[in-house]
PDB file of N, CA and C in Angstrom:
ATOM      1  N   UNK A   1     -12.218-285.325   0.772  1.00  0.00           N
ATOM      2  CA  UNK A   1     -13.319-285.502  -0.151  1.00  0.00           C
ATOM      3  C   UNK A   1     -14.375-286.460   0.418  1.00  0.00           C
ATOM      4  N   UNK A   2     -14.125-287.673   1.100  1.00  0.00           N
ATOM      5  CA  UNK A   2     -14.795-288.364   1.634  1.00  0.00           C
ATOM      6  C   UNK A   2     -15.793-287.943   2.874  1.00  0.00           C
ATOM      7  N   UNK A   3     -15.095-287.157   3.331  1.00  0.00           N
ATOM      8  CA  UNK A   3     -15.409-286.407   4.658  1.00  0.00           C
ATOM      9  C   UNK A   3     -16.360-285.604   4.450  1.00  0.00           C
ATOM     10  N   UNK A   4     -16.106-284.805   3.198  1.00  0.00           N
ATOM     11  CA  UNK A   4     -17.769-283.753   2.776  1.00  0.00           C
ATOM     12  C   UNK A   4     -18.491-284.902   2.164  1.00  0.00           C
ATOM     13  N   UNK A   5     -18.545-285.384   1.640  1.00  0.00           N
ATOM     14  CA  UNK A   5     -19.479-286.535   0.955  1.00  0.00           C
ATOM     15  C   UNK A   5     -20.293-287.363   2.191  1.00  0.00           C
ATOM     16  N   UNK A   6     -19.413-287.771   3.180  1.00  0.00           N
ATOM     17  CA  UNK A   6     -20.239-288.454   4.633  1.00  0.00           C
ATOM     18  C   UNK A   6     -21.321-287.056   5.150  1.00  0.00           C
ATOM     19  N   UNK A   7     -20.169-285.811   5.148  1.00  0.00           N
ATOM     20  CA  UNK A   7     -21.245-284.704   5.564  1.00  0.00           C
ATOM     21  C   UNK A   7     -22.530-284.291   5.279  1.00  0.00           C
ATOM     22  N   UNK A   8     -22.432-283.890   3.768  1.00  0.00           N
ATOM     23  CA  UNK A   8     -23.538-284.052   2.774  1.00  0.00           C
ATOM     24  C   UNK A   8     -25.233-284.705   2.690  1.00  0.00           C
ATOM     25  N   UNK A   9     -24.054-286.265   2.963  1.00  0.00           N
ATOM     26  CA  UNK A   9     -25.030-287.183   3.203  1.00  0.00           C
ATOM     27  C   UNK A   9     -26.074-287.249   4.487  1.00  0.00           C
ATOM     28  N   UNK A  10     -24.942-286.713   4.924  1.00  0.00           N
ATOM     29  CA  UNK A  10     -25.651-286.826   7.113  1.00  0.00           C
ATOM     30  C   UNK A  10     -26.835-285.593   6.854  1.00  0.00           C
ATOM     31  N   UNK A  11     -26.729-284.357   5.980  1.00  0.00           N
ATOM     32  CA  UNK A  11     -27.472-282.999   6.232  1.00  0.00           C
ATOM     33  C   UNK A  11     -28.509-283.710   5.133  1.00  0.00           C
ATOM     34  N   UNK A  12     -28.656-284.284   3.973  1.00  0.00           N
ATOM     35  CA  UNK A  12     -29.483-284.928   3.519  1.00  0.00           C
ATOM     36  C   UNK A  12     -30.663-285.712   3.997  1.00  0.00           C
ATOM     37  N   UNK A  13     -29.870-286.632   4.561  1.00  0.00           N
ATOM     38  CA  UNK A  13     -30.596-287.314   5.658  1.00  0.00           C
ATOM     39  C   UNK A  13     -32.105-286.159   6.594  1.00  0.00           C
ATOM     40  N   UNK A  14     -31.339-285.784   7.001  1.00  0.00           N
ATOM     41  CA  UNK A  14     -31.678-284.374   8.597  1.00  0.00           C
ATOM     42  C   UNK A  14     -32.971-283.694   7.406  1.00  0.00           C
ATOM     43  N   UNK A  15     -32.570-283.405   6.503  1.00  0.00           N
ATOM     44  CA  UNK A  15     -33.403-282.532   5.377  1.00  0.00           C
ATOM     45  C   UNK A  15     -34.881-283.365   5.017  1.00  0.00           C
ATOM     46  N   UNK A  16     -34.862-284.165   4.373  1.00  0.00           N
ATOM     47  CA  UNK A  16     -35.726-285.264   3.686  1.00  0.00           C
ATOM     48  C   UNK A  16     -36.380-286.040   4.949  1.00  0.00           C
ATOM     49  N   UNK A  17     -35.466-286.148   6.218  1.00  0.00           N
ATOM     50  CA  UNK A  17     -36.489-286.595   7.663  1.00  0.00           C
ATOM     51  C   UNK A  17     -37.787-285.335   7.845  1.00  0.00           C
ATOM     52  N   UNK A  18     -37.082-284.260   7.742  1.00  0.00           N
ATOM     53  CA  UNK A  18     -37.863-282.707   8.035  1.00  0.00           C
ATOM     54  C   UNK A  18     -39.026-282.696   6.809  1.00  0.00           C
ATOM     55  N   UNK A  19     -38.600-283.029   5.667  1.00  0.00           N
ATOM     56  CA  UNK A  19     -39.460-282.655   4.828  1.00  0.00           C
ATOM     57  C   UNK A  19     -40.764-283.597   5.133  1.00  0.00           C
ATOM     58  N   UNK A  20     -40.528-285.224   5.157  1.00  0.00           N
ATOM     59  CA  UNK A  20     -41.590-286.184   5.065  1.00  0.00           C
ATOM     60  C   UNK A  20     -42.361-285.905   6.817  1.00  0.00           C
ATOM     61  N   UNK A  21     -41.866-285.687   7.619  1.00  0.00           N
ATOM     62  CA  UNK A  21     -42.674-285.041   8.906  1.00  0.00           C
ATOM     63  C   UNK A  21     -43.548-283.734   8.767  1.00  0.00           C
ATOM     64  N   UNK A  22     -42.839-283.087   7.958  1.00  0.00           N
ATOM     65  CA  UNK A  22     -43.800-281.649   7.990  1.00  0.00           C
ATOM     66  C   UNK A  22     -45.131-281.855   7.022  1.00  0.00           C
ATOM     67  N   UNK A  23     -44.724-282.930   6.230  1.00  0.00           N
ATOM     68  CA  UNK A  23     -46.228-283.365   5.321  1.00  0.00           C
ATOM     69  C   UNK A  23     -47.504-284.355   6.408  1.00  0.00           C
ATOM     70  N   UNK A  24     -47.489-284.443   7.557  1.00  0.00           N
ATOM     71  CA  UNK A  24     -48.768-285.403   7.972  1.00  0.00           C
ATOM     72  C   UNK A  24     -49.865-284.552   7.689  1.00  0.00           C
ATOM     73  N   UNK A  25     -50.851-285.075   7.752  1.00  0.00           N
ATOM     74  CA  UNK A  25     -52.382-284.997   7.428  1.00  0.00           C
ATOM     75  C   UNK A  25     -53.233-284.662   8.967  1.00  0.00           C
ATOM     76  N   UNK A  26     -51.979-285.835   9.527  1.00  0.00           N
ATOM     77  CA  UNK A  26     -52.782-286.196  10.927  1.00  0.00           C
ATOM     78  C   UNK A  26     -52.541-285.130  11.857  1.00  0.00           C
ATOM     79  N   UNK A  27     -53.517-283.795  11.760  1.00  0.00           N
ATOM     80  CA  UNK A  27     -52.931-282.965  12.372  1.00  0.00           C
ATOM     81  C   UNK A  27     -54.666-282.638  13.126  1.00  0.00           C
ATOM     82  N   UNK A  28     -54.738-281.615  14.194  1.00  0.00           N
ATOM     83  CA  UNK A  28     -55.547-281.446  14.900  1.00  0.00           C
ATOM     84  C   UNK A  28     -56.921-280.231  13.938  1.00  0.00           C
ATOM     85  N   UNK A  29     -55.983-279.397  13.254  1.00  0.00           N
ATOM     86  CA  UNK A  29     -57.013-278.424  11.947  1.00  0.00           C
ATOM     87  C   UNK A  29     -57.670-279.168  11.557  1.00  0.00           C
ATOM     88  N   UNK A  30     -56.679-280.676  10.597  1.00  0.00           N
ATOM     89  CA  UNK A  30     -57.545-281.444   9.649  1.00  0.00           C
ATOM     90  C   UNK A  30     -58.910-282.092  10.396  1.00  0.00           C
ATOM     91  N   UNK A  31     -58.553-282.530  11.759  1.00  0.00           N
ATOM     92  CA  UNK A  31     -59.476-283.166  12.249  1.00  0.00           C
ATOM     93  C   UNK A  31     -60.673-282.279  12.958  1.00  0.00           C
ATOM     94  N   UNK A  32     -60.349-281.263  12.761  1.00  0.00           N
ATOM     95  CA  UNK A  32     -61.943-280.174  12.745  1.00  0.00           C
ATOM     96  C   UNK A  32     -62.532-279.965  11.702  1.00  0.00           C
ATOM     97  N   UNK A  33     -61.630-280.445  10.912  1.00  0.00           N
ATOM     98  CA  UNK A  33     -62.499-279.907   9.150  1.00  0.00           C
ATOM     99  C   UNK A  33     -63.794-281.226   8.540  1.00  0.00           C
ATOM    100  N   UNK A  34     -63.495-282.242   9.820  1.00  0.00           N
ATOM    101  CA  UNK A  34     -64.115-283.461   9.771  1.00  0.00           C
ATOM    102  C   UNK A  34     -65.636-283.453   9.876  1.00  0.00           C
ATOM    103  N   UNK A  35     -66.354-283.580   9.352  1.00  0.00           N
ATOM    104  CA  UNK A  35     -68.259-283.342  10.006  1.00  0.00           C
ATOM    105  C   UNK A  35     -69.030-284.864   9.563  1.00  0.00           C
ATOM    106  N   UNK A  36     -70.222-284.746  10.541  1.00  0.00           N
ATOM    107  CA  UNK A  36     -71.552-285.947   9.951  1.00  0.00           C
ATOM    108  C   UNK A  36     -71.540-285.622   9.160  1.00  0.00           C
ATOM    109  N   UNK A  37     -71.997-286.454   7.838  1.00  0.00           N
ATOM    110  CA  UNK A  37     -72.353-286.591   6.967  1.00  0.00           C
ATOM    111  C   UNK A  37     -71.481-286.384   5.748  1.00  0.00           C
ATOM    112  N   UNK A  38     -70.534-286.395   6.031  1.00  0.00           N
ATOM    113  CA  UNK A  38     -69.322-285.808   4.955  1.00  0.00           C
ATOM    114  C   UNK A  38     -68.696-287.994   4.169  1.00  0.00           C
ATOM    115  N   UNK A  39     -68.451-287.426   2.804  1.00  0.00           N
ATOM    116  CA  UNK A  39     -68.738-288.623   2.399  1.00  0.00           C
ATOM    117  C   UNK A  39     -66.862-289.373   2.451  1.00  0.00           C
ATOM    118  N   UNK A  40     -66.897-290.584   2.528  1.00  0.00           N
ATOM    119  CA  UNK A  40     -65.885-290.938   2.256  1.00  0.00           C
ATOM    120  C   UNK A  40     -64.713-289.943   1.311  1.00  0.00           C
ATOM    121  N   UNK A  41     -64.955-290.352   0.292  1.00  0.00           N
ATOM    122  CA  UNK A  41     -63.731-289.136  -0.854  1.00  0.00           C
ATOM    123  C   UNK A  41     -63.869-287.899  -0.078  1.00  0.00           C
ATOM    124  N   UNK A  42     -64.921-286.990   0.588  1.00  0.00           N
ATOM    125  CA  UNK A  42     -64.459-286.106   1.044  1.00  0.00           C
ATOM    126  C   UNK A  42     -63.426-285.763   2.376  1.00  0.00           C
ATOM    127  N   UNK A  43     -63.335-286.854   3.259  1.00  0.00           N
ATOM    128  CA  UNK A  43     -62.556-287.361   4.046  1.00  0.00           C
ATOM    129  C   UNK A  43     -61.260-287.764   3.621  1.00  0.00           C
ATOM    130  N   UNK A  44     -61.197-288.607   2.460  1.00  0.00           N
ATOM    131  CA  UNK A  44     -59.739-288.930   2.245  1.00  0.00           C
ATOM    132  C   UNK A  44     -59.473-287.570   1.471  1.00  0.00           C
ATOM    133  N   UNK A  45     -60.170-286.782   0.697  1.00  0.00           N
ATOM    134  CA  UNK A  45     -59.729-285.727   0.233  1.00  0.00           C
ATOM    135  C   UNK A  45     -58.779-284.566   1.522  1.00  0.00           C
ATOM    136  N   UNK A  46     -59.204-284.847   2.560  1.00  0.00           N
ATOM    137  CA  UNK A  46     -58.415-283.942   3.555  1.00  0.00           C
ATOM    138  C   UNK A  46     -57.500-284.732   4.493  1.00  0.00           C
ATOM    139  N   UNK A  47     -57.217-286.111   4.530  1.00  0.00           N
ATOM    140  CA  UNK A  47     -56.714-286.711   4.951  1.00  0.00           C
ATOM    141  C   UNK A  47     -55.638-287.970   4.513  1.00  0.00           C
ATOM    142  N   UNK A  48     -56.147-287.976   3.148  1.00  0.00           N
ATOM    143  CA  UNK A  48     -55.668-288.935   2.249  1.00  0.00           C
ATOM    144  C   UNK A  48     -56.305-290.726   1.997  1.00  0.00           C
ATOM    145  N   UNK A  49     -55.754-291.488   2.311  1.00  0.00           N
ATOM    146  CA  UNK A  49     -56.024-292.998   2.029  1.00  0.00           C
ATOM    147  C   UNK A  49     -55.901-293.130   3.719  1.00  0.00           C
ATOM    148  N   UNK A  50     -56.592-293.643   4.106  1.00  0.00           N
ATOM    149  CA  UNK A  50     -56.608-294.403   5.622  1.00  0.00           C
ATOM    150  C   UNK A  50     -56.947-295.485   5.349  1.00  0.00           C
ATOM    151  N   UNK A  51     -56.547-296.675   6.706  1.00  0.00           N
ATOM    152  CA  UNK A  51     -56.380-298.024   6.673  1.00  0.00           C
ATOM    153  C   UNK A  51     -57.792-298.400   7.140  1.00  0.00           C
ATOM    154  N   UNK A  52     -58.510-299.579   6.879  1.00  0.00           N
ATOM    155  CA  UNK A  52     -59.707-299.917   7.647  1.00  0.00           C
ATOM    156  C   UNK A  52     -59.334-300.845   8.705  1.00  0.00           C
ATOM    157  N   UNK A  53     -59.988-300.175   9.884  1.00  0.00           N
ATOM    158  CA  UNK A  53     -59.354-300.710  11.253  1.00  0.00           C
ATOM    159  C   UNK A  53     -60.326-302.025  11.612  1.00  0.00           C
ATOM    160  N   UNK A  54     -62.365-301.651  11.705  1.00  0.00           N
ATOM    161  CA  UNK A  54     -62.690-302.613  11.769  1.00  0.00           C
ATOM    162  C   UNK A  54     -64.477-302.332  11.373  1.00  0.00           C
ATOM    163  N   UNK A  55     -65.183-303.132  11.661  1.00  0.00           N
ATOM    164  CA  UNK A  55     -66.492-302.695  11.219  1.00  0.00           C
ATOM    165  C   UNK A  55     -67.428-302.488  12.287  1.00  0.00           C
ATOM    166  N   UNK A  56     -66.977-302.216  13.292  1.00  0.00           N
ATOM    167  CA  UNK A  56     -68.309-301.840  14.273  1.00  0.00           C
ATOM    168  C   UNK A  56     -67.567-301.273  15.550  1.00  0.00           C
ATOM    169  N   UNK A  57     -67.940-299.956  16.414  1.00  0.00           N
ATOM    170  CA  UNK A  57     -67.468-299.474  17.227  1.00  0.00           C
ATOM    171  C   UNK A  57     -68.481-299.274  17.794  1.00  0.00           C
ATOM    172  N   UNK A  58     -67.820-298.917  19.424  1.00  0.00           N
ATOM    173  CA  UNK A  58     -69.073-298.235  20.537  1.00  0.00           C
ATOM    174  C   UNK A  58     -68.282-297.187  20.553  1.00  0.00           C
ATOM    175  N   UNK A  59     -69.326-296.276  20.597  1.00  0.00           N
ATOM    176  CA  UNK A  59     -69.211-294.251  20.956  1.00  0.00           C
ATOM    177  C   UNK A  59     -69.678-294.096  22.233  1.00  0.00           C
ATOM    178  N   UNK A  60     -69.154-293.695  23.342  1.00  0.00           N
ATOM    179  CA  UNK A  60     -69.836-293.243  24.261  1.00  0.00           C
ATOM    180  C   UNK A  60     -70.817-294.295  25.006  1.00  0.00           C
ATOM    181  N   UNK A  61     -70.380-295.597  25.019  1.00  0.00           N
ATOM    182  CA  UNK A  61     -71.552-296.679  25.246  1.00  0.00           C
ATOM    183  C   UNK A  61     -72.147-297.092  24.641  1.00  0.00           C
ATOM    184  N   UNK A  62     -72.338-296.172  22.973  1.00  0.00           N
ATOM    185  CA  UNK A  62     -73.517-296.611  22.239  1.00  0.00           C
ATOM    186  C   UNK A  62     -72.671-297.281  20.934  1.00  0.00           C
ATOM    187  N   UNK A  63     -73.358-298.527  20.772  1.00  0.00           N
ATOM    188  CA  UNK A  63     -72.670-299.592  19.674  1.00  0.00           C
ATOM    189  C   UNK A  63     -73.306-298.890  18.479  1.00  0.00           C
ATOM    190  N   UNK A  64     -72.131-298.991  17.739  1.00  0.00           N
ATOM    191  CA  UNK A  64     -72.588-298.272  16.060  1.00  0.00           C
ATOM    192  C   UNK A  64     -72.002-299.179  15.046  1.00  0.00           C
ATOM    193  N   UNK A  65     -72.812-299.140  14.064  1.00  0.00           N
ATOM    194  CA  UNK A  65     -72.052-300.489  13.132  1.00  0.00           C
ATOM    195  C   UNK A  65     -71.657-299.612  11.683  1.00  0.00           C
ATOM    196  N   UNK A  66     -71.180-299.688  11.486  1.00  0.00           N
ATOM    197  CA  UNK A  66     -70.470-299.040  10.054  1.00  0.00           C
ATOM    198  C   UNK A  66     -68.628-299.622   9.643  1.00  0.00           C
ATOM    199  N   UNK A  67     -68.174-299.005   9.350  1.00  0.00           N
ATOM    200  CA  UNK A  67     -66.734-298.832   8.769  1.00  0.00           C
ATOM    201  C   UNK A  67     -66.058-297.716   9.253  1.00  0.00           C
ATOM    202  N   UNK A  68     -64.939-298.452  10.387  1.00  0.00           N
ATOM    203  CA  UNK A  68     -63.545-297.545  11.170  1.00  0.00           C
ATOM    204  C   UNK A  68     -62.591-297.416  10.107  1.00  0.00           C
ATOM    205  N   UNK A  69     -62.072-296.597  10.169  1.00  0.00           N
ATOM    206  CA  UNK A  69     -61.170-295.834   9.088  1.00  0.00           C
ATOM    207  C   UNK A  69     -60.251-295.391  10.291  1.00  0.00           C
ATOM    208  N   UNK A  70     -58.699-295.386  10.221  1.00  0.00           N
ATOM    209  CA  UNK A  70     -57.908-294.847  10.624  1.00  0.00           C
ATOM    210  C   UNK A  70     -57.001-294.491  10.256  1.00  0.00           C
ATOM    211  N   UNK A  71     -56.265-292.755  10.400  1.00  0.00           N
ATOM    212  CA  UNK A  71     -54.870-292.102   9.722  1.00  0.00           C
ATOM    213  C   UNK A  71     -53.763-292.270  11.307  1.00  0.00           C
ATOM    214  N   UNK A  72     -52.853-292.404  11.104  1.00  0.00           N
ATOM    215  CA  UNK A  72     -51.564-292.825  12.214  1.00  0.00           C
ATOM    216  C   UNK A  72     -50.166-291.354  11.630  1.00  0.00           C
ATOM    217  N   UNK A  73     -49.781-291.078  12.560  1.00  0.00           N
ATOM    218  CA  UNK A  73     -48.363-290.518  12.551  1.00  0.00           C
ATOM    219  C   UNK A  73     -47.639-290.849  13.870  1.00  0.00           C
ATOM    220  N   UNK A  74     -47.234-291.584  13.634  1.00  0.00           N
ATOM    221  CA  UNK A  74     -46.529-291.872  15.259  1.00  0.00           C
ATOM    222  C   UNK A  74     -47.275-291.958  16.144  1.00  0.00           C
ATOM    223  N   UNK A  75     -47.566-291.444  17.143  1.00  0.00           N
ATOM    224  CA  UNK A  75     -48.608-291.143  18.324  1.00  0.00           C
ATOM    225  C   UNK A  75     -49.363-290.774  18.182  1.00  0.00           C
ATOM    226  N   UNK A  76     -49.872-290.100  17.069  1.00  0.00           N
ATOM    227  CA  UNK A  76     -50.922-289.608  16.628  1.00  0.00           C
ATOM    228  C   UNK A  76     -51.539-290.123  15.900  1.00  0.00           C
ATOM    229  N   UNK A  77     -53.321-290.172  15.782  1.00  0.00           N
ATOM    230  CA  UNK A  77     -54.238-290.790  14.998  1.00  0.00           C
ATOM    231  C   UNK A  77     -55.477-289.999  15.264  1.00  0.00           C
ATOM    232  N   UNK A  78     -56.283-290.568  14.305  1.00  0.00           N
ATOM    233  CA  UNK A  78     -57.298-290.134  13.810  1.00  0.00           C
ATOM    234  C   UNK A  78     -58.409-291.006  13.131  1.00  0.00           C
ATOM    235  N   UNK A  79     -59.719-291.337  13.923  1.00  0.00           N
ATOM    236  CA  UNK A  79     -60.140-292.416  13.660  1.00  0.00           C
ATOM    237  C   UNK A  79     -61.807-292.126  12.965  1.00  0.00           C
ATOM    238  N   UNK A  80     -62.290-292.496  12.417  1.00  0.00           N
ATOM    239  CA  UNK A  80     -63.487-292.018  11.526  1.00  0.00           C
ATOM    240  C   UNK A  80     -64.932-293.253  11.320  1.00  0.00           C
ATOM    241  N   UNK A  81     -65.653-293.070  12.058  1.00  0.00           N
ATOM    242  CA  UNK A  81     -67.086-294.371  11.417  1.00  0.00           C
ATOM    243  C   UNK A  81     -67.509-293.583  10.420  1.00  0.00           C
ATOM    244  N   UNK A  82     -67.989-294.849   9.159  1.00  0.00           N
ATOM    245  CA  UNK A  82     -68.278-294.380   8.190  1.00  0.00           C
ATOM    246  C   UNK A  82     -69.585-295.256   8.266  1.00  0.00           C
ATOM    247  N   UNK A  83     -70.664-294.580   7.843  1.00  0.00           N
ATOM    248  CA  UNK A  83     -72.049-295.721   7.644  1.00  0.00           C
ATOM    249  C   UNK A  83     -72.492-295.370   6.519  1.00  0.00           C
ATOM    250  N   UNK A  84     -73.069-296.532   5.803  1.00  0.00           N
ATOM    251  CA  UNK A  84     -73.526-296.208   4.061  1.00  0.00           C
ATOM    252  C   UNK A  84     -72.546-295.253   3.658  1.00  0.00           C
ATOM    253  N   UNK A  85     -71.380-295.041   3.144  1.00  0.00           N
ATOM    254  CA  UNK A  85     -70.173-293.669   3.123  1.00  0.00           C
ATOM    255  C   UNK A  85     -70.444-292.777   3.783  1.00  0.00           C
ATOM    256  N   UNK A  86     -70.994-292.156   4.772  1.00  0.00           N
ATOM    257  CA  UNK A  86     -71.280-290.738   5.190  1.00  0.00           C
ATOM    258  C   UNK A  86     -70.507-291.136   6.835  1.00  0.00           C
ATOM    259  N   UNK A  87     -70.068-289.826   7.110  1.00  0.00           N
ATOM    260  CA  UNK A  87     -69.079-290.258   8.467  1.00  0.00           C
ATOM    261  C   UNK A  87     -70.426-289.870   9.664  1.00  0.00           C
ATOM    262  N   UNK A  88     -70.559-291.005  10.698  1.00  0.00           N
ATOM    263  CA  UNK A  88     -71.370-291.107  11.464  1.00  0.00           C
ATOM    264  C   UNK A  88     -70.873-290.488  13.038  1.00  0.00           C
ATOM    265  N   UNK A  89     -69.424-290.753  13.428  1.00  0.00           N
ATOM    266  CA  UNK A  89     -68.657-290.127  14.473  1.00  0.00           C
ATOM    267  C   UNK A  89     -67.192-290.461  13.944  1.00  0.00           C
ATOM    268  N   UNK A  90     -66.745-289.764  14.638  1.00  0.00           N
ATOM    269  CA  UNK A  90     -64.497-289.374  14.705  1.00  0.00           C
ATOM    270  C   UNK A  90     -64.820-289.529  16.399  1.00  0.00           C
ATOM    271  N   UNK A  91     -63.010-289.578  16.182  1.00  0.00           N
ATOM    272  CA  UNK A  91     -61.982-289.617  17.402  1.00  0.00           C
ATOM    273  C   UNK A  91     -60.694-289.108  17.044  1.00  0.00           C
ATOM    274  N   UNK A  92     -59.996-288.719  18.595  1.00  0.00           N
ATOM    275  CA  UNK A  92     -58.549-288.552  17.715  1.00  0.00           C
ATOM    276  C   UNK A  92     -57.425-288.910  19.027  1.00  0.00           C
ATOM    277  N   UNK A  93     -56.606-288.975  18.724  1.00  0.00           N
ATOM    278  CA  UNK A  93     -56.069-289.229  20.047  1.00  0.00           C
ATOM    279  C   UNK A  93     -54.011-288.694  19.624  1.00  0.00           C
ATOM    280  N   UNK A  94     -53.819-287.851  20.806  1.00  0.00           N
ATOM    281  CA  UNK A  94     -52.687-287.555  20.450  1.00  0.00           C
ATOM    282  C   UNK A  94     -52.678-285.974  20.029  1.00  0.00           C
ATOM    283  N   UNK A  95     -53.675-285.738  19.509  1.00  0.00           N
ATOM    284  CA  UNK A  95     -53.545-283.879  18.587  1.00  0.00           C
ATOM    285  C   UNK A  95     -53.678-282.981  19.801  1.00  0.00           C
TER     286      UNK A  95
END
């Protein structure tokens, strides 16, 4: 009895790991569905709640000042400037 109950538990485990992995956001589709001018809520609407990383990035050499937004799954991320709410440039690294 103990023995199916350890079993159980072990395929539980294996199950509920599978389930919460197959839900990321941070996937390479989502991050095409990304555009200028798209407003905050419409961003977390396809990505969810992201963390604020910092307030001013360089793109390409060129310094931009707004609000970094970033989504994480392990190795994977997904990074977003936001200026006045409207997304100004992304990155992604990992997809």
């Amino acid at each position: 009895m103990v023995r199916k109950l350890v079993v159980l538990a072990v395929i539980a485990s294996f199950a509920l790991a599978g389930v919460v992995g197959c839900g990321s956001k941070v996937t390479k589709s989502n991050y095409d569905k990304i555009s200028d001018g798209m407003t905050t809520a419409q961003v977390e609407g396809i990505l969810g709640k992201g963390q604020k990383a910092s307030a001013g990035v360089s793109i390409a050499g060129l310094s931009v000042t707004g609000d970094v937004y970033q989504w994480k799954d392990g190795d994977k991320s997904i990074s977003v400037v936001f200026k006045d709410g409207k997304v100004v440039g992304k990155s992604q690294s990992g997809l």
